[in-house]
N, C-alpha and C. Protein backbone atom coordinates (compact mmCIF):
# COMPACT_ATOMS: atom_id res chain seq x y z
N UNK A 1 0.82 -1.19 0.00
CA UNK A 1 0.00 0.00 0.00
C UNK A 1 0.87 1.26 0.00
N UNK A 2 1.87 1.51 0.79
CA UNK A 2 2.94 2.35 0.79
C UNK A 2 3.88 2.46 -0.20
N UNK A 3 3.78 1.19 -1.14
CA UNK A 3 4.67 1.26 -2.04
C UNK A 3 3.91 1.89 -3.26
N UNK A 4 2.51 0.99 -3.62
CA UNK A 4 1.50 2.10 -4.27
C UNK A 4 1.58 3.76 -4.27
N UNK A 5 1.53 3.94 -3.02
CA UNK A 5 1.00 5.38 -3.07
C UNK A 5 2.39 6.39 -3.50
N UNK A 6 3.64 6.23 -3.25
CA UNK A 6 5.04 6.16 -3.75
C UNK A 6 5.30 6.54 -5.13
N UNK A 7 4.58 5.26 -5.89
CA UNK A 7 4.36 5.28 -7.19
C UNK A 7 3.70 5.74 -7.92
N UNK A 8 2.13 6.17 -7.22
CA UNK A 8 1.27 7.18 -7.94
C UNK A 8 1.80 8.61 -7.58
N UNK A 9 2.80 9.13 -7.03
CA UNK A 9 2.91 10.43 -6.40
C UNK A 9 4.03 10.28 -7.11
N UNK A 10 5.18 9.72 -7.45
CA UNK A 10 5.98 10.18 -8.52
C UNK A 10 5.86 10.94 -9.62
N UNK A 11 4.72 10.31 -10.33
CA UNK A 11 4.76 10.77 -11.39
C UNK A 11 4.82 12.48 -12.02
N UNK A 12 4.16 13.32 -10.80
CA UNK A 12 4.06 14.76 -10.61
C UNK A 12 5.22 15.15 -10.70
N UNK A 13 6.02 14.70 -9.81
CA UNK A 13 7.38 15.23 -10.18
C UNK A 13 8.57 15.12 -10.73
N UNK A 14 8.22 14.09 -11.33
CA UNK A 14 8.70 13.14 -12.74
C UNK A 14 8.57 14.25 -13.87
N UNK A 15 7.06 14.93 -13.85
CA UNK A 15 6.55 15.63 -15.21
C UNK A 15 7.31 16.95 -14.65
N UNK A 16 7.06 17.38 -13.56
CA UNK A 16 8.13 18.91 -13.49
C UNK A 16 9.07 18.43 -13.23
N UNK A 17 10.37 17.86 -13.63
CA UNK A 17 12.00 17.47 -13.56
C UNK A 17 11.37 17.76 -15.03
N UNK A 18 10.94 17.19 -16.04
CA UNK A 18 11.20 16.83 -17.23
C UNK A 18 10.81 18.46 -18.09
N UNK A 19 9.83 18.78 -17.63
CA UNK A 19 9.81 20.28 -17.96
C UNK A 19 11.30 20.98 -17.69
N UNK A 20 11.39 21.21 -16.47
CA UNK A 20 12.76 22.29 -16.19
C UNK A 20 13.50 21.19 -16.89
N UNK A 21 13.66 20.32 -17.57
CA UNK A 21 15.05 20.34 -18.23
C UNK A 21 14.76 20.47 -19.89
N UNK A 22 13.63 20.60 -19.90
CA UNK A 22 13.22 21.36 -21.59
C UNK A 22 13.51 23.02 -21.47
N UNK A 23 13.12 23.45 -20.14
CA UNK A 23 13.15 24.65 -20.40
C UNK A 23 14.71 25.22 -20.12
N UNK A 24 15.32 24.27 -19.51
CA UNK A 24 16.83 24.79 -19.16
C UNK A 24 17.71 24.75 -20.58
N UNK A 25 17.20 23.35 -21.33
CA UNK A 25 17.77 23.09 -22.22
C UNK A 25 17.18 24.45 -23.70
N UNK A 26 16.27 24.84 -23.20
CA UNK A 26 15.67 26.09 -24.41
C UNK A 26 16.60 27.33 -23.79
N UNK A 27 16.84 27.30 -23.17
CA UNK A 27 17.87 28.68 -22.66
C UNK A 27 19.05 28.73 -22.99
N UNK A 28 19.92 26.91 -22.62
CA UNK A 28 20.97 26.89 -23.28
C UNK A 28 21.25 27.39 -24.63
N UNK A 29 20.01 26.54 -25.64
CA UNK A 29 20.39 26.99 -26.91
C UNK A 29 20.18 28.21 -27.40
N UNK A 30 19.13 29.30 -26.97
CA UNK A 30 19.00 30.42 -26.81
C UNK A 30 20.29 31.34 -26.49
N UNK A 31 21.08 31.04 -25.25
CA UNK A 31 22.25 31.08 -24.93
C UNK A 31 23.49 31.16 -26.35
N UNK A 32 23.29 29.89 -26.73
CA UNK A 32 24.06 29.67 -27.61
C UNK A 32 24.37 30.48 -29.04
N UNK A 33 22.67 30.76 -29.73
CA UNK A 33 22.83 31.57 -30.74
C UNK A 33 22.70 32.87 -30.39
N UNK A 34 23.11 33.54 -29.43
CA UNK A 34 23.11 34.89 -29.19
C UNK A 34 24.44 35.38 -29.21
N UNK A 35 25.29 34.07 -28.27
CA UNK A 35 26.99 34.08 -28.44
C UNK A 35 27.11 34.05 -29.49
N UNK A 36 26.49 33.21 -30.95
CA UNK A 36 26.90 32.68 -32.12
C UNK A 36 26.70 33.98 -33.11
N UNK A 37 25.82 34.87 -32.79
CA UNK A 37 25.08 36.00 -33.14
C UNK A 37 26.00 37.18 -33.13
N UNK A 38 26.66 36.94 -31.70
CA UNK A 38 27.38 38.15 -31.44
C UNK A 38 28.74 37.77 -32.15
N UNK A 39 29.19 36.62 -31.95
CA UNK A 39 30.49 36.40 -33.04
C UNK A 39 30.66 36.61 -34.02
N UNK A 40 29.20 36.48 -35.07
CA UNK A 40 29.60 37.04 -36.22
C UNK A 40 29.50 38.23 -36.21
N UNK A 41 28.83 39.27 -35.67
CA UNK A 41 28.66 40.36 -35.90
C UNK A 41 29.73 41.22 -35.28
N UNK A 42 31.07 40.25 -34.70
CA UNK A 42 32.12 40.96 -34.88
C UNK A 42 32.24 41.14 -32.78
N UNK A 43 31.32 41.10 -32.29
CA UNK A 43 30.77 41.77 -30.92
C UNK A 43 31.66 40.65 -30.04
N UNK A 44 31.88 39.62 -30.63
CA UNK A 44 32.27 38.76 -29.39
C UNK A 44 34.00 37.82 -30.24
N UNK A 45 34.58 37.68 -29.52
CA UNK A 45 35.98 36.80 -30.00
C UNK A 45 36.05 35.49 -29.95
N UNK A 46 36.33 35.39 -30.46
CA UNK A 46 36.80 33.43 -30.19
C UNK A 46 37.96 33.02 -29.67
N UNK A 47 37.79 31.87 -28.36
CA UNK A 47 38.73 31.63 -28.25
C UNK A 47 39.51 30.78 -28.17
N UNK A 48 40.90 30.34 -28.50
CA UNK A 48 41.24 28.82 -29.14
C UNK A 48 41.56 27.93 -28.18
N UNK A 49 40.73 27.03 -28.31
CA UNK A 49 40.08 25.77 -27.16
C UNK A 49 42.04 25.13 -26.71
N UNK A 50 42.17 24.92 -25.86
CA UNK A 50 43.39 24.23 -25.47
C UNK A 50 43.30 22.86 -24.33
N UNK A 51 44.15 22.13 -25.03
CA UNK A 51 43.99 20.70 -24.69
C UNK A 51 45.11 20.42 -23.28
């Protein structure tokens, strides 16, 4: 019975984890073409990755 109720109450926060990582992941890439945006337009530098 305890293990039931466990399992039906997951699922809520199963569905908001999975949201915030759509929406984290929409920011990243948002993130991304604004840097990518500003590079070409000269606004931002590149810099050479080192190993």
């Amino acid at each position: 019975m305890v293990g039931e109720f466990a399992l039906k109450n997951q699922d809520p926060i199963e569905e908001v984890d999975e949201r915030f990582d759509a929406d984290v992941e929409q920011l990243w890439i948002e993130e991304a073409q604004r840097r990518y945006d500003a590079y070409l337009k000269g606004e931002l530098k590149a810099w050479k990755a080192t190993t």
